[in-house]
C-alpha atoms as a PDB file:
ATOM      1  CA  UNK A   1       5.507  -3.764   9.762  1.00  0.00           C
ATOM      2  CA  UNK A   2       8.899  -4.028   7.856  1.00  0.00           C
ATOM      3  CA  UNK A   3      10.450  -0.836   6.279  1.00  0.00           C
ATOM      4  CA  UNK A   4      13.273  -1.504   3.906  1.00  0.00           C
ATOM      5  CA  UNK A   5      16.468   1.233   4.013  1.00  0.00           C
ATOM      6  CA  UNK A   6      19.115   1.483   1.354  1.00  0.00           C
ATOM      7  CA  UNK A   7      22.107   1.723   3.661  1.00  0.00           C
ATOM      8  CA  UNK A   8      24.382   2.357   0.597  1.00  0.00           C
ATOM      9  CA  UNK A   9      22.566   5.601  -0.824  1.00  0.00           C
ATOM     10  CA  UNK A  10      23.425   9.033  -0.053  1.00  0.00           C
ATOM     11  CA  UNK A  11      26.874  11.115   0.571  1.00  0.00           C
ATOM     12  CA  UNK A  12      27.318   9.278   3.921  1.00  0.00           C
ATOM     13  CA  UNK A  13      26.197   6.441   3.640  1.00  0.00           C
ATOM     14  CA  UNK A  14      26.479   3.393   5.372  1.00  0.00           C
ATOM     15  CA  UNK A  15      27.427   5.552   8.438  1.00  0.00           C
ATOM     16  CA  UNK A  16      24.755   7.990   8.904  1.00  0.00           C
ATOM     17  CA  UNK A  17      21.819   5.637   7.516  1.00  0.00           C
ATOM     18  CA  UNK A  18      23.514   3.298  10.506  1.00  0.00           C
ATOM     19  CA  UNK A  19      23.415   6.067  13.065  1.00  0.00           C
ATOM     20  CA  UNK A  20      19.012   7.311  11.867  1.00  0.00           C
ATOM     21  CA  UNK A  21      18.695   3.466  12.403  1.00  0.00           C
ATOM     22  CA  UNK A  22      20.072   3.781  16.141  1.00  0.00           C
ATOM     23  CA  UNK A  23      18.383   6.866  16.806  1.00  0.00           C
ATOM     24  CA  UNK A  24      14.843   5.271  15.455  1.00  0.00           C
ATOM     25  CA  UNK A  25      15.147   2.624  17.366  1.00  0.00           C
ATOM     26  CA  UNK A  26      16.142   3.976  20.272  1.00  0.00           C
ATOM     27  CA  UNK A  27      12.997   6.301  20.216  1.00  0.00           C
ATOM     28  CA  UNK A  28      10.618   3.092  20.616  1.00  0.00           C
ATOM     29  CA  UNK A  29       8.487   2.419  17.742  1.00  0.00           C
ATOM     30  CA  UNK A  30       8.826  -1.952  18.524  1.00  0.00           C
ATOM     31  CA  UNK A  31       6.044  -2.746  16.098  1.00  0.00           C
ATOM     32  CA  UNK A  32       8.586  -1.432  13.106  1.00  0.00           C
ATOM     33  CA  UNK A  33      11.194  -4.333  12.025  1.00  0.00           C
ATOM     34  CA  UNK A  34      14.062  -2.719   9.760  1.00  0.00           C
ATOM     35  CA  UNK A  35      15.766  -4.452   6.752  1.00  0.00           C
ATOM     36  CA  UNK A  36      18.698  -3.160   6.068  1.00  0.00           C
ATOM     37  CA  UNK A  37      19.733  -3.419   2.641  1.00  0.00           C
ATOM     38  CA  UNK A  38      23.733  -3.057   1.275  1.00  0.00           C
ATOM     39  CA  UNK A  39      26.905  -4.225   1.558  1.00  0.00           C
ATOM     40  CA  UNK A  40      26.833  -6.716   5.011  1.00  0.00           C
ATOM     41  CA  UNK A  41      30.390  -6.110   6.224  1.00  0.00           C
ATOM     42  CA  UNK A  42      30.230  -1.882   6.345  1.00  0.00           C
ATOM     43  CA  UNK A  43      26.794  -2.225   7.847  1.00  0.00           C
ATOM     44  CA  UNK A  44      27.982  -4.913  10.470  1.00  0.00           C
ATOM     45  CA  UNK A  45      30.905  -2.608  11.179  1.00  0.00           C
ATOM     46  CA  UNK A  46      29.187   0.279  11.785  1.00  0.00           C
ATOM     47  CA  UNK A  47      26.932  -1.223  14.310  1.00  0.00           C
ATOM     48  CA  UNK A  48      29.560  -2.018  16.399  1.00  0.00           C
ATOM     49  CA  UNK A  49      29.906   1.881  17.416  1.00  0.00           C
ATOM     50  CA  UNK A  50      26.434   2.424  16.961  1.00  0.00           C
ATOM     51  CA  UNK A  51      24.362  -0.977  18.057  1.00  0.00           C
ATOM     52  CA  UNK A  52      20.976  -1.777  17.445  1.00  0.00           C
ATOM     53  CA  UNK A  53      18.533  -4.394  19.600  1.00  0.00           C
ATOM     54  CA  UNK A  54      19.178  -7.579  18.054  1.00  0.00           C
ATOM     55  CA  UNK A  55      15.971  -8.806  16.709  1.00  0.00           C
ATOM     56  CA  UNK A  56      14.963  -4.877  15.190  1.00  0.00           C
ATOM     57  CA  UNK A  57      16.552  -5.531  12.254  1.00  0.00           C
ATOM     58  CA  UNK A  58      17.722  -7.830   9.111  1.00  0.00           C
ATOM     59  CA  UNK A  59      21.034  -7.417   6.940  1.00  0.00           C
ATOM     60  CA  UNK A  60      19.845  -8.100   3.559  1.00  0.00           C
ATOM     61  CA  UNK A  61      23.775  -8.256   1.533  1.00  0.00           C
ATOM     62  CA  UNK A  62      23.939  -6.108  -1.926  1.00  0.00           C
ATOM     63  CA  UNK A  63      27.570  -6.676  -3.740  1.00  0.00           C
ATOM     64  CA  UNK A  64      26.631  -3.244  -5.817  1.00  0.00           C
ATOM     65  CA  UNK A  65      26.259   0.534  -5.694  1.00  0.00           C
ATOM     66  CA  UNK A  66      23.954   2.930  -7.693  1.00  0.00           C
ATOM     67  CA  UNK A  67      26.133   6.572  -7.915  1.00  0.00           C
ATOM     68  CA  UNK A  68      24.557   9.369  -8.124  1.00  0.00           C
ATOM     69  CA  UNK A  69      26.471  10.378 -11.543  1.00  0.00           C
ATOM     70  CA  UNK A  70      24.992   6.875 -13.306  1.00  0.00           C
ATOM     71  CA  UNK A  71      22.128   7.001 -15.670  1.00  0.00           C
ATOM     72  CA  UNK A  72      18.462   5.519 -13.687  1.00  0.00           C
ATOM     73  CA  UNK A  73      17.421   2.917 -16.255  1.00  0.00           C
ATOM     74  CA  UNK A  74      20.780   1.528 -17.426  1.00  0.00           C
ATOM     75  CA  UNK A  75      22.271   1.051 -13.776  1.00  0.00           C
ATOM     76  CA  UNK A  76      19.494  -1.135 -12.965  1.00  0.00           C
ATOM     77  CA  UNK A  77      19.403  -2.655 -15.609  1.00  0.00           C
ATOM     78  CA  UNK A  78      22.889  -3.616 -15.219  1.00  0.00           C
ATOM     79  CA  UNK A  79      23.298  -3.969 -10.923  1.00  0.00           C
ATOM     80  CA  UNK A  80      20.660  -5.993 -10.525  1.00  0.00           C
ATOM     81  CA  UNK A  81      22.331  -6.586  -7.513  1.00  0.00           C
ATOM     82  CA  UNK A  82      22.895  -3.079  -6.186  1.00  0.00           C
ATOM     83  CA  UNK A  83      20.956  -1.924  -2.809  1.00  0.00           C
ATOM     84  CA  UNK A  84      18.113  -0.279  -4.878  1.00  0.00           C
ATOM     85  CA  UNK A  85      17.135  -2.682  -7.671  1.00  0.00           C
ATOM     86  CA  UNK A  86      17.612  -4.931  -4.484  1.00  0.00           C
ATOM     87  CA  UNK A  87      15.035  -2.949  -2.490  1.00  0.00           C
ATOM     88  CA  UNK A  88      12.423  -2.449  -5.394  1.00  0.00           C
ATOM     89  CA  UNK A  89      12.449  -6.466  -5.453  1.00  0.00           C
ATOM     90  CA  UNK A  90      12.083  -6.888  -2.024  1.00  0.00           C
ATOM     91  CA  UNK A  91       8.715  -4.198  -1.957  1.00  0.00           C
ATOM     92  CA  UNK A  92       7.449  -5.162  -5.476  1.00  0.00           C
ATOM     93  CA  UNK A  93       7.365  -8.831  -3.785  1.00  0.00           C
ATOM     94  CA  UNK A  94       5.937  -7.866  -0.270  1.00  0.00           C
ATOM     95  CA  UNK A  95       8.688  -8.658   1.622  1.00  0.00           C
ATOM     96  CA  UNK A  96       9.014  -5.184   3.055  1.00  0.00           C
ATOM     97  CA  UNK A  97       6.590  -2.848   3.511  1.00  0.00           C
ATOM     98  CA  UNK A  98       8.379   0.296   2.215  1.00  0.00           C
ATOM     99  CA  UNK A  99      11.505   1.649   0.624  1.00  0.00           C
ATOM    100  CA  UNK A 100      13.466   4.562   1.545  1.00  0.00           C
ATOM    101  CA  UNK A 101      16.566   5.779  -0.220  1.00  0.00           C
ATOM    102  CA  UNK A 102      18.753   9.193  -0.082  1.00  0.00           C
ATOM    103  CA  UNK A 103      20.818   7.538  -3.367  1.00  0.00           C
ATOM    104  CA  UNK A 104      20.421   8.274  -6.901  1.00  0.00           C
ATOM    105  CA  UNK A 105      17.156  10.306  -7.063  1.00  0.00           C
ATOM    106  CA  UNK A 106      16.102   9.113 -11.164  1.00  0.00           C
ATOM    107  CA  UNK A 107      17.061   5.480 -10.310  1.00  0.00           C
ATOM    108  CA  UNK A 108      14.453   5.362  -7.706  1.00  0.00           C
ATOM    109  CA  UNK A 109      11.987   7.304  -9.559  1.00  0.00           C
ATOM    110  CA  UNK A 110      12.538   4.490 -12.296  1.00  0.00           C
ATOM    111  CA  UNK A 111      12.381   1.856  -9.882  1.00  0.00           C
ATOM    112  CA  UNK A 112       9.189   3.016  -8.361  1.00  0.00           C
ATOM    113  CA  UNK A 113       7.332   3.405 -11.627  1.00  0.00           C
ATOM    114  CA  UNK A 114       8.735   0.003 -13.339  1.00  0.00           C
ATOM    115  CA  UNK A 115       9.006  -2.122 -10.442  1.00  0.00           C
ATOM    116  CA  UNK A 116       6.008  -0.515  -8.309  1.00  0.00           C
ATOM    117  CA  UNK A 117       3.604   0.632 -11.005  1.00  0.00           C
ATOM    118  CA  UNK A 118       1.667   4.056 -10.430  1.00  0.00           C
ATOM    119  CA  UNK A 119      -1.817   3.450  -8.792  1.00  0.00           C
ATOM    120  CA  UNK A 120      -4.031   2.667 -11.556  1.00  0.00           C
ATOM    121  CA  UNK A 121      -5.470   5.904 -12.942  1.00  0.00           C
ATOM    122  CA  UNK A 122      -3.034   8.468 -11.851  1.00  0.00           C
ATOM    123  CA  UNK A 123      -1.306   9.698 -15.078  1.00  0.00           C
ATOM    124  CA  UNK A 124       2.032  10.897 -13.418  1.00  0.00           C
ATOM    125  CA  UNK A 125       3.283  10.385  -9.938  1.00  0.00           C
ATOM    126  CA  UNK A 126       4.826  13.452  -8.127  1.00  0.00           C
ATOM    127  CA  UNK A 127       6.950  14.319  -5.531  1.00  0.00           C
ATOM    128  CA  UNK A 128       6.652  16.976  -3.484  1.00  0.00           C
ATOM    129  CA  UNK A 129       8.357  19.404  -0.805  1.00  0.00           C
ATOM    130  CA  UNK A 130       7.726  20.508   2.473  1.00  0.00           C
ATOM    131  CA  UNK A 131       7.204  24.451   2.975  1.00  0.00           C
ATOM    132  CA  UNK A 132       8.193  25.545   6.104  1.00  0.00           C
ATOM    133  CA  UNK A 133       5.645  28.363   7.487  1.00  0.00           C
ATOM    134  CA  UNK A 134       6.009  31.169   9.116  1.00  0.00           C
ATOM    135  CA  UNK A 135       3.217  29.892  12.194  1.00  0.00           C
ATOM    136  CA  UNK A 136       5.119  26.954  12.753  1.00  0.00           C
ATOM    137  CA  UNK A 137       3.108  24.893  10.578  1.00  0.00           C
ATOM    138  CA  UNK A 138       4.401  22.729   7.494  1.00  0.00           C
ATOM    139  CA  UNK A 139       3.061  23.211   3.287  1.00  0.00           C
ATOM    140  CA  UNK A 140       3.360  20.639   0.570  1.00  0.00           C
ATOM    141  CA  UNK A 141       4.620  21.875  -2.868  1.00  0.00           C
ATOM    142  CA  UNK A 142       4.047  19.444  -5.155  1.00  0.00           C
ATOM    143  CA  UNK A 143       5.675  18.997  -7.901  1.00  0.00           C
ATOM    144  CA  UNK A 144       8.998  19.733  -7.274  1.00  0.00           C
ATOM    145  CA  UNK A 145      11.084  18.325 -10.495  1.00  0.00           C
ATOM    146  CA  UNK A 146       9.719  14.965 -11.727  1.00  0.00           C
ATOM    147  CA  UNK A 147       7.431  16.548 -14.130  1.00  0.00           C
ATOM    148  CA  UNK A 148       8.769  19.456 -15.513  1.00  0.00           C
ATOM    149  CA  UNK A 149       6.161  19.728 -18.069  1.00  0.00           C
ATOM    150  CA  UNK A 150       2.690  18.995 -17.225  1.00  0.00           C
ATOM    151  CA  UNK A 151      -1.024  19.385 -18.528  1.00  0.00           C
ATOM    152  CA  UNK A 152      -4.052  20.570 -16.179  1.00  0.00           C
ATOM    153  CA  UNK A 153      -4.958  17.069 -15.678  1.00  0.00           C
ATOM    154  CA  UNK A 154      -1.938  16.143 -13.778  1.00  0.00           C
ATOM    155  CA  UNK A 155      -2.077  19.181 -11.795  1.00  0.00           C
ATOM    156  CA  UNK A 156      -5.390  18.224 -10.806  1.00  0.00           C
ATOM    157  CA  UNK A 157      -4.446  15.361 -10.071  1.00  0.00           C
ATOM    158  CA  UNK A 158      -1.288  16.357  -7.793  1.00  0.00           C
ATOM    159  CA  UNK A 159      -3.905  18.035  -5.590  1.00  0.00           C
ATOM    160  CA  UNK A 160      -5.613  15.232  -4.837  1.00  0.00           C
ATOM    161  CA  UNK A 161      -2.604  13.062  -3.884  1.00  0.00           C
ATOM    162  CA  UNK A 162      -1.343  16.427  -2.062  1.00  0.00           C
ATOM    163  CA  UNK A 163      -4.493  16.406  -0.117  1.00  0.00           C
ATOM    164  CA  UNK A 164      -4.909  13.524   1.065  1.00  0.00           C
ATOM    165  CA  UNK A 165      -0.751  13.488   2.571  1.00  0.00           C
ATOM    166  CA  UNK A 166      -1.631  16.545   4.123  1.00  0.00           C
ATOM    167  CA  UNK A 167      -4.688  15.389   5.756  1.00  0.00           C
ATOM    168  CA  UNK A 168      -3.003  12.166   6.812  1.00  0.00           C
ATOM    169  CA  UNK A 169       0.606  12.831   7.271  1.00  0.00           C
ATOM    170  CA  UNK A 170       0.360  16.432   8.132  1.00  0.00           C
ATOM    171  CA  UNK A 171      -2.723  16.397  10.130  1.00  0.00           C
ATOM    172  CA  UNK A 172      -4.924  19.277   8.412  1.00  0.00           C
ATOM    173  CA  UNK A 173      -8.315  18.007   8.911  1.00  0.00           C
ATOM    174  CA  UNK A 174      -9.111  19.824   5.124  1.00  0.00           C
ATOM    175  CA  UNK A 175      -6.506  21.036   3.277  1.00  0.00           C
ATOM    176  CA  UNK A 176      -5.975  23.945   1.373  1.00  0.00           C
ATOM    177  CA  UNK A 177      -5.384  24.113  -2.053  1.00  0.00           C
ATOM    178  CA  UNK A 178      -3.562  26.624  -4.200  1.00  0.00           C
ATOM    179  CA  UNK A 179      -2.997  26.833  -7.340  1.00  0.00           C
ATOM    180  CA  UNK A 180       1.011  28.992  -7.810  1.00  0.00           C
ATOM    181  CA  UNK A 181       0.142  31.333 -10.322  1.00  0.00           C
ATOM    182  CA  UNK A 182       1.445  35.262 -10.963  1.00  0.00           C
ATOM    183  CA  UNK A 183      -1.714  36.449 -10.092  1.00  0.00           C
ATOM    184  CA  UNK A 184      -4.503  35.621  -7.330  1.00  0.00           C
ATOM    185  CA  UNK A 185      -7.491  36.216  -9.978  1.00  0.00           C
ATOM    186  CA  UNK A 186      -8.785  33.529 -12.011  1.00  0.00           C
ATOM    187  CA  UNK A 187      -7.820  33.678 -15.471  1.00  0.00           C
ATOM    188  CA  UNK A 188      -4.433  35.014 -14.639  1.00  0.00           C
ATOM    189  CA  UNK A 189      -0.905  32.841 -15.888  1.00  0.00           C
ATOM    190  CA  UNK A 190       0.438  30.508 -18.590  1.00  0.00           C
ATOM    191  CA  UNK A 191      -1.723  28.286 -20.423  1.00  0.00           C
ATOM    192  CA  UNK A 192      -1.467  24.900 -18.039  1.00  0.00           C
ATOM    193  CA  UNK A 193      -2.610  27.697 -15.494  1.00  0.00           C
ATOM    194  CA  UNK A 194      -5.823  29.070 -17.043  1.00  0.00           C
ATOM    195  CA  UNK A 195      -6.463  25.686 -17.946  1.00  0.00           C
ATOM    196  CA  UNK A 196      -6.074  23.776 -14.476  1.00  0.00           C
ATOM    197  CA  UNK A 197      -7.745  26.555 -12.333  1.00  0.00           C
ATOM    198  CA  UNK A 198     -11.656  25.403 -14.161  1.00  0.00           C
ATOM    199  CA  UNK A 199     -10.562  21.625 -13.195  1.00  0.00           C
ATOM    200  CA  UNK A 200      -9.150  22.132  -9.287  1.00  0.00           C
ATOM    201  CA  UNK A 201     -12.491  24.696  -8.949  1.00  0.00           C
ATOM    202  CA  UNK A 202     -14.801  22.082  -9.969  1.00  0.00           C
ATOM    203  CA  UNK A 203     -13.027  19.255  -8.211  1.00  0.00           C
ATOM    204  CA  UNK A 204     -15.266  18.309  -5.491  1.00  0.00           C
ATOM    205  CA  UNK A 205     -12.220  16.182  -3.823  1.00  0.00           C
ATOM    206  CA  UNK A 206     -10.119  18.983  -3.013  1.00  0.00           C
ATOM    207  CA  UNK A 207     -10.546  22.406  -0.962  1.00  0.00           C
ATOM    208  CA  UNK A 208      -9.288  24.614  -3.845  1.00  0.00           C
ATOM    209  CA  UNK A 209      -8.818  28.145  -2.662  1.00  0.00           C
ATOM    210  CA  UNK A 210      -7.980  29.329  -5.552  1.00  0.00           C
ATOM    211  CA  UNK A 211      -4.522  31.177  -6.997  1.00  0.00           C
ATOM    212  CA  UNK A 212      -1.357  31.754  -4.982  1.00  0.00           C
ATOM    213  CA  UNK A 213       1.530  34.156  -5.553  1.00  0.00           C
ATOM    214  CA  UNK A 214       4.906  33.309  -4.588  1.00  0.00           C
ATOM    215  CA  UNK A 215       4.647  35.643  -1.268  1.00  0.00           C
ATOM    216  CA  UNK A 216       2.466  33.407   0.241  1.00  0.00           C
ATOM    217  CA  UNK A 217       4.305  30.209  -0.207  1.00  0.00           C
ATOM    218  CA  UNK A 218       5.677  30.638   3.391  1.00  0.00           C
ATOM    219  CA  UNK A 219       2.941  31.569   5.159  1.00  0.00           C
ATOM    220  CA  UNK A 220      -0.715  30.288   6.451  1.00  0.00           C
ATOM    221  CA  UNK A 221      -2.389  30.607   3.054  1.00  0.00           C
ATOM    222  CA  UNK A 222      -3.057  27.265   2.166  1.00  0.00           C
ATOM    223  CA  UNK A 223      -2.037  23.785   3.092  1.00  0.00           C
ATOM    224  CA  UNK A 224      -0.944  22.298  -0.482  1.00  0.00           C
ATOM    225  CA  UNK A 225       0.570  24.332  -3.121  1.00  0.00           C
ATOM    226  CA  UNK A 226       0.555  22.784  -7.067  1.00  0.00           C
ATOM    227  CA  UNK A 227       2.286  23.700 -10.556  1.00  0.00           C
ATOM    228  CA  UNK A 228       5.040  22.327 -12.807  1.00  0.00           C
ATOM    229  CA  UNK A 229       8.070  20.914 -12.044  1.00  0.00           C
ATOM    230  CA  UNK A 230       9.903  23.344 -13.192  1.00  0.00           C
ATOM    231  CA  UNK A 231       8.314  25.900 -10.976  1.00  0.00           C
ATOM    232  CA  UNK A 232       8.934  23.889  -8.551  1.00  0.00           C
ATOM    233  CA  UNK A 233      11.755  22.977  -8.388  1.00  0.00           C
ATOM    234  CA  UNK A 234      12.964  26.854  -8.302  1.00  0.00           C
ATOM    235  CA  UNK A 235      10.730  27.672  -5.433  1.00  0.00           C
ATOM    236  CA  UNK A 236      12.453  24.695  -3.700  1.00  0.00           C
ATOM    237  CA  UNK A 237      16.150  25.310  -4.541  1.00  0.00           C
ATOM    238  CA  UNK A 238      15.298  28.502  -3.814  1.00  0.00           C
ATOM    239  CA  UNK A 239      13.937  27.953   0.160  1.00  0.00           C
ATOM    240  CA  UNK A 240      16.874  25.475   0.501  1.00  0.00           C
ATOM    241  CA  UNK A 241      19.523  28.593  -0.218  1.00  0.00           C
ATOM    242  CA  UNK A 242      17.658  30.485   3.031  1.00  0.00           C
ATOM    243  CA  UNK A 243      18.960  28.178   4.629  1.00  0.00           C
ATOM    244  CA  UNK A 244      22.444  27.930   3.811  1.00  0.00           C
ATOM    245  CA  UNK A 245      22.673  32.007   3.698  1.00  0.00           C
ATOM    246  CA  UNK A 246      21.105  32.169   7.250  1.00  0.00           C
ATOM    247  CA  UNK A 247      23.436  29.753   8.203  1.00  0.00           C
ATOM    248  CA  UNK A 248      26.642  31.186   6.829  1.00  0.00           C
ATOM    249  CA  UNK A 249      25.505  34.951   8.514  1.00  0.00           C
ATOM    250  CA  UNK A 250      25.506  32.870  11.520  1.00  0.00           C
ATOM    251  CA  UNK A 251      22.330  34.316  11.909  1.00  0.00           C
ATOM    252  CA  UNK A 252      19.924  32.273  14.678  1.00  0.00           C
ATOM    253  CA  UNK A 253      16.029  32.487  14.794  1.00  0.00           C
ATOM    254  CA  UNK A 254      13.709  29.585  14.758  1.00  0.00           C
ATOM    255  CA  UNK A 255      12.174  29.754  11.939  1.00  0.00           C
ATOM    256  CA  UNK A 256      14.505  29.862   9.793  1.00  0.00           C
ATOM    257  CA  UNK A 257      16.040  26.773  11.351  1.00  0.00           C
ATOM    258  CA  UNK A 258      12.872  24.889  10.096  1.00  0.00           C
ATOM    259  CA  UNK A 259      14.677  25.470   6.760  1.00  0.00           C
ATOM    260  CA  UNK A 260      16.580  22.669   7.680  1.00  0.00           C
ATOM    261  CA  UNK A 261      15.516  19.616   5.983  1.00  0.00           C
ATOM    262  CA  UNK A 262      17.035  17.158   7.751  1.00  0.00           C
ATOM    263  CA  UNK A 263      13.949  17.586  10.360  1.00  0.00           C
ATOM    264  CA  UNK A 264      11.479  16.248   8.161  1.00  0.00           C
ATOM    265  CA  UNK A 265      13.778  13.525   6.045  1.00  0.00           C
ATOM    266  CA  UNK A 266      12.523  12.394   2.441  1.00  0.00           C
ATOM    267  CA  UNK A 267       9.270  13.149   0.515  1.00  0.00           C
ATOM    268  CA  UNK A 268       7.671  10.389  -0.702  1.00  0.00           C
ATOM    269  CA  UNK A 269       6.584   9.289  -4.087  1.00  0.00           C
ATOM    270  CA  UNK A 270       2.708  10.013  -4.618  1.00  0.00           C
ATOM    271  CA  UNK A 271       0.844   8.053  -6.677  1.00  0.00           C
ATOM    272  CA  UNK A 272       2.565   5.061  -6.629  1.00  0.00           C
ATOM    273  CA  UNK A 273       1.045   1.560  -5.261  1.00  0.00           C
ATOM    274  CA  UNK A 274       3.302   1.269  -2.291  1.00  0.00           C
ATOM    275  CA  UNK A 275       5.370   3.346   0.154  1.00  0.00           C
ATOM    276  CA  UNK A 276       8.234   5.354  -1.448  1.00  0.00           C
ATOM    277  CA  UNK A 277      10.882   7.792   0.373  1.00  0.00           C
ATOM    278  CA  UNK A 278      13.670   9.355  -1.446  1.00  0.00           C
ATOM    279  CA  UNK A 279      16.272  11.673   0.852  1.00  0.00           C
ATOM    280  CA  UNK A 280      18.245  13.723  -0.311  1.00  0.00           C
ATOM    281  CA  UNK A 281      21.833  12.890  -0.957  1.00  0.00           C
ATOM    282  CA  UNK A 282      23.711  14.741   1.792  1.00  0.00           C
ATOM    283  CA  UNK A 283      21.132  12.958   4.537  1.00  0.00           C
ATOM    284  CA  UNK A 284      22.210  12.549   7.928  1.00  0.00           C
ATOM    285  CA  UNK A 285      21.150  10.700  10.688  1.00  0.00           C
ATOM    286  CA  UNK A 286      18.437  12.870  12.162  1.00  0.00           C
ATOM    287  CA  UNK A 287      17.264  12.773   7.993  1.00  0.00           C
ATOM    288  CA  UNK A 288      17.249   9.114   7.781  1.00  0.00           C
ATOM    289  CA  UNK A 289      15.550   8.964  11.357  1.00  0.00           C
ATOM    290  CA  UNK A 290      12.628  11.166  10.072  1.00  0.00           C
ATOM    291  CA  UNK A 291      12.202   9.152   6.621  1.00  0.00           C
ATOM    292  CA  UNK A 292      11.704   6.155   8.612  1.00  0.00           C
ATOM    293  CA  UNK A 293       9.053   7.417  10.246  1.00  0.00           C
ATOM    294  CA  UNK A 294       7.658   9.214   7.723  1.00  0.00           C
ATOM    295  CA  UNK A 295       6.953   5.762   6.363  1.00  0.00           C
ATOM    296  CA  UNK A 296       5.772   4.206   9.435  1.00  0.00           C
ATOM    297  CA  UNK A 297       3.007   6.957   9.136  1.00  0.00           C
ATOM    298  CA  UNK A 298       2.368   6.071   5.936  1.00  0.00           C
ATOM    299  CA  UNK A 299       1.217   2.584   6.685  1.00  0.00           C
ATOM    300  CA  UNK A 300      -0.231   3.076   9.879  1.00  0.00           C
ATOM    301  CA  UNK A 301      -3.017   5.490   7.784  1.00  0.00           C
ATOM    302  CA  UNK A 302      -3.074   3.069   5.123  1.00  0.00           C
ATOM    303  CA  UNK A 303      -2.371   6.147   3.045  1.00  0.00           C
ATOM    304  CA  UNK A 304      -1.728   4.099  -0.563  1.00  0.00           C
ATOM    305  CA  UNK A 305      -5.076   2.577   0.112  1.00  0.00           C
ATOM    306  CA  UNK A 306      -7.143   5.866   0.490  1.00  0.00           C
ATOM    307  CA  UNK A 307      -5.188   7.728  -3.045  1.00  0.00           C
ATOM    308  CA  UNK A 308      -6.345   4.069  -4.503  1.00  0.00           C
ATOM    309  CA  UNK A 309      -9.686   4.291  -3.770  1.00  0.00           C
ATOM    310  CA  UNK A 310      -9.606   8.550  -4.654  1.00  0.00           C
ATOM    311  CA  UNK A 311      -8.842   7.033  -8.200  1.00  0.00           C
ATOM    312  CA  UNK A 312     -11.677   4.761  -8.420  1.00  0.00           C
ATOM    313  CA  UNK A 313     -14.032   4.874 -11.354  1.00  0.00           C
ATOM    314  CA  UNK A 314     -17.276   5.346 -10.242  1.00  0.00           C
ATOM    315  CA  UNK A 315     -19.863   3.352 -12.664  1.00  0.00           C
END
């Protein structure tokens, strides 16, 4: 198993993505050989304070950068030499296993659905983000900003990928499904709303529940939540100011420490034909750590094989 990191991406980077790679390794996991992808000399440098078993890893040298300001397509188009366009070659040609990046979020959305392709039948990959619940457990909202504006179809569709990471990844043996809607009785919300609920009710896939409200994002009321990206994306920023505010009030309880996203790493891309993590930008170590095994999981389940075969025309 080989699991490519962009050591260039992210706020920090290559020092923290150096430091997740110590910390991996050190936690075992000796089937997993690391490429590490960037600029040879910084990477080299930083394993000197933070060394890693000779023989866990490759240096794969990138003479470019991706910023986070820079437009997706036109950067790589133009760095064809930069650590993502770099990875994206390296997984489109099976050289590695997986990608993970915490760099510039739209050029690896590009990347994944140019130099990837989306699993033949899905109409839209998503990305999603973990809820944290108030029994300890973990939610997937999904989608949280990709697809701002969606038709019922793709929501349908987000459940099934949903459902199947949560069964695989998140270990619900079958997951909830909820549709976020202003309302818990059918017929209630926007248009894309009345519209998806008849399509996630018939979908014999999925354990649809039914509607959601916002109140019961954060606690044990189902397993995967689905709208918009828009919607999303709110509910999201939204969680991720609890906890900065808790923080700042110096306030200390454990659940609200699971607002910390650094404990789970990236989210990957669903609905795409191979393994896909994006961080966020301000990822440390502990981040970086996670999103490698995050995608260690990932293969292990053979989870891109399963949403393949979900989206299977049946003759």
């Amino acid at each position: 198993m080989n699991i490519g990191l962009d050591m260039m991406g992210g706020d920090f980077a290559p020092l923290e993505a150096v430091k997740g790679v110590e910390a991996y390794v050190t936690s075992g996991n000796e089937a997993v050989h690391l490429t590490l992808i960037g600029d040879e000399a910084q990477i080299k440098s930083h394993l000197e304070a933070h060394p890693v078993a000779v023989g866990r890893y490759t240096i794969v040298h990138t003479t470019q950068v991706i910023e986070m300001n820079e437009h997706p397509t036109k950067a790589l188009k133009e760095k064809k030499d930069s650590s993502i366009a770099i990875g994206f070659y390296l997984l489109a040609t099976g050289k590695i296993d997986a990608f993970i990046s915490a760099g510039n979020t739209g050029a690896m959305m590009v990347g994944s659905l140019f130099s990837i392709k989306a699993i033949e039948g899905v109409l839209r990959p998503t990305i999603g983000a973990y809820m944290p619940r108030e029994n300890g457990t973990l939610a997937l909202l999904l989608d949280v900003g990709i697809n701002a504006d969606c038709k019922a179809e793709n929501l349908n569709q987000f459940a099934i990928l949903g459902s199947l990471f949560a069964k695989y990844i998140l270990n619900f043996d079958n997951p909830r499904v909820g549709l976020v809607n202003l309302g818990e009785e059918e017929g209630k919300g926007n248009l894309l709303a009345q519209a998806a609920y008849p399509l996630l009710k018939e979908n014999s896939s999925i354990n649809f529940i039914g509607n959601v409200e916002g109140r019961d994002l954060l606690i044990d009321k189902a397993d995967v939540y689905v709208c918009e990206g828009f919607t999303g994306n709110v509910i999201l920023k939204m969680a991720e100011s609890v906890y900065d505010i808790v923080k700042r009030r110096n306030i200390h309880d454990e659940h609200f420490d699971r607002f910390n996203f650094e404990q789970y790493g990236g989210v990957p891309v669903l609905g795409v034909s191979k393994p896909v993590i994006i961080g966020h930008g301000i990822s440390h170590a502990t981040a970086f750590k996670n999103m490698i095994a995050i995608a260690q999981r990932m293969i292990e389940t053979e989870l891109l094989k399963k949403m393949q075969e979900s989206f299977v025309v049946q003759p």
